[in-house]
Protein backbone atom coordinates (compact mmCIF):
# COMPACT_ATOMS: atom_id res chain seq x y z
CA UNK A 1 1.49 -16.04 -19.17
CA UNK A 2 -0.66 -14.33 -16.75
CA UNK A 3 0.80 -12.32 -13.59
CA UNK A 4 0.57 -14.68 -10.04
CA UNK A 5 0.45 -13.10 -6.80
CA UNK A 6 1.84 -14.93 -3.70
CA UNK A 7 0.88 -13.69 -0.50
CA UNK A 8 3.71 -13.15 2.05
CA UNK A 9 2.13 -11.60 5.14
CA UNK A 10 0.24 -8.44 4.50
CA UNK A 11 1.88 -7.76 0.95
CA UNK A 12 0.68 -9.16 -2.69
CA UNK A 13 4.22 -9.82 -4.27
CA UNK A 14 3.85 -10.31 -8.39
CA UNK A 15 6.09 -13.14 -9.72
CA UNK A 16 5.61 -12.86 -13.28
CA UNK A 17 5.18 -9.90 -15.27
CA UNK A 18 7.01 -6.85 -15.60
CA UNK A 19 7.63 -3.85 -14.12
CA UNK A 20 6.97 -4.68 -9.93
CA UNK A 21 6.05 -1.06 -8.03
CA UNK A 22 6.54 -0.65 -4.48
CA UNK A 23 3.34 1.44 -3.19
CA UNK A 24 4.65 3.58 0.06
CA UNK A 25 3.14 5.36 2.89
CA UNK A 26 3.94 8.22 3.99
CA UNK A 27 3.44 9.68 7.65
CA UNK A 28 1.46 13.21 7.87
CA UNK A 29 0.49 15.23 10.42
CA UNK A 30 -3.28 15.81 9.19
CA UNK A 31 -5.04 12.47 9.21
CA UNK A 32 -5.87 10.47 12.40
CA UNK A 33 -4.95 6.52 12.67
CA UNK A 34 -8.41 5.25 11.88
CA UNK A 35 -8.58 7.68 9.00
CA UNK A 36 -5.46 5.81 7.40
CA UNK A 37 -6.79 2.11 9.19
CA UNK A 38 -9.84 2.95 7.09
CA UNK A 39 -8.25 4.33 3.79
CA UNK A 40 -6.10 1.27 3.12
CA UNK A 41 -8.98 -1.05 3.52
CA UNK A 42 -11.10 0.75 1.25
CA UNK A 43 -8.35 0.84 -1.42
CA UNK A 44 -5.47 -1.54 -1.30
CA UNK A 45 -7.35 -5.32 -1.90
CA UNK A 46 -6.94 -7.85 0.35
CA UNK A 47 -5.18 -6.14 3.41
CA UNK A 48 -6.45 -7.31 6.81
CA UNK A 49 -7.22 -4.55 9.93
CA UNK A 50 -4.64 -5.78 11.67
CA UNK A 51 -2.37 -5.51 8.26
CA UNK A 52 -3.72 -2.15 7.79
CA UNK A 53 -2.85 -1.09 11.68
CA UNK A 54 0.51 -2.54 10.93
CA UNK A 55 1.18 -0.77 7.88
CA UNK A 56 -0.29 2.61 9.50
CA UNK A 57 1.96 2.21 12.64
CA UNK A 58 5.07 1.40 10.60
CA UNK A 59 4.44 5.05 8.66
CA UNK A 60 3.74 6.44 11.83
CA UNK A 61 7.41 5.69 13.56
CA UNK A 62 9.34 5.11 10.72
CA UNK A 63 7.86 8.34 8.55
CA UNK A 64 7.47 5.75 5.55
CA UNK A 65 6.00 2.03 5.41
CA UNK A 66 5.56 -0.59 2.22
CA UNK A 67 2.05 -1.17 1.57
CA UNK A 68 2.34 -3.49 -1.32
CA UNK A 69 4.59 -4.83 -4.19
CA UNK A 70 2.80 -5.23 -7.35
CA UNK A 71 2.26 -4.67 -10.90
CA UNK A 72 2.69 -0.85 -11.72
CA UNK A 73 -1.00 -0.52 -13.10
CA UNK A 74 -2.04 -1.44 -9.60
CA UNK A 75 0.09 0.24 -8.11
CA UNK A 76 -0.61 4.05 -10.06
CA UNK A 77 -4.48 2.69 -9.12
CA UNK A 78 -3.56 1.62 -4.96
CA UNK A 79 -1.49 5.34 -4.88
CA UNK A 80 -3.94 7.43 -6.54
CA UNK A 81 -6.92 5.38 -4.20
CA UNK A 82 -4.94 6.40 -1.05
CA UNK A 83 -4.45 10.18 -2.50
CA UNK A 84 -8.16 10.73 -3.13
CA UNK A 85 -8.32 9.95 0.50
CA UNK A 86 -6.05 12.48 1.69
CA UNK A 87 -3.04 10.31 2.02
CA UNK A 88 0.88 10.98 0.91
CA UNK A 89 1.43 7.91 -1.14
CA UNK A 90 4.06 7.32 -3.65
CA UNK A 91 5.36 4.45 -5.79
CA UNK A 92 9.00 3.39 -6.71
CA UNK A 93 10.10 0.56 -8.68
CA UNK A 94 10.68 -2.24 -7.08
């Protein structure tokens, strides 16, 4: 049976399959807002701007923010997107 993805707000969530990842976020002190704005709409599918600004803000004040819960393939591909961009990202099953 093939994965499905509901959408809850800003985050895929997989219902089938195995293995769910939680990608995370962390907050730095070397890239500016609209660097991380931009990074997670260039890598992480489906996000908004105003999810992305959410997502970035949450980091920001809370030092760590859920991006997305998915598959773990996509989620190794969403982390190492956001690390290529100069981003702390990490994954954690989930």
């Amino acid at each position: 049976m093939p994965t499905q993805v509901q959408r809850t707000g800003r985050r895929e969530i997989t219902t089938a399959g195995a293995d769910p990842c939680r990608v995370l976020l962390h907050n730095d002190d070397v890239n500016d807002m609209d660097h991380v704005v931009r990074a997670l709409l260039l890598v992480v599918a489906g996000l908004t701007p105003g999810d992305a600004g959410r997502i970035m803000l949450e980091a920001h004040r809370e030092g760590i923010a859920l991006v997305i819960v998915c598959h773990r393939e996509l989620a190794e591909l969403y982390r190492d997107g956001l690390r290529s961009a100069g981003l702390t990202a990490t994954i954690e099953a989930g």
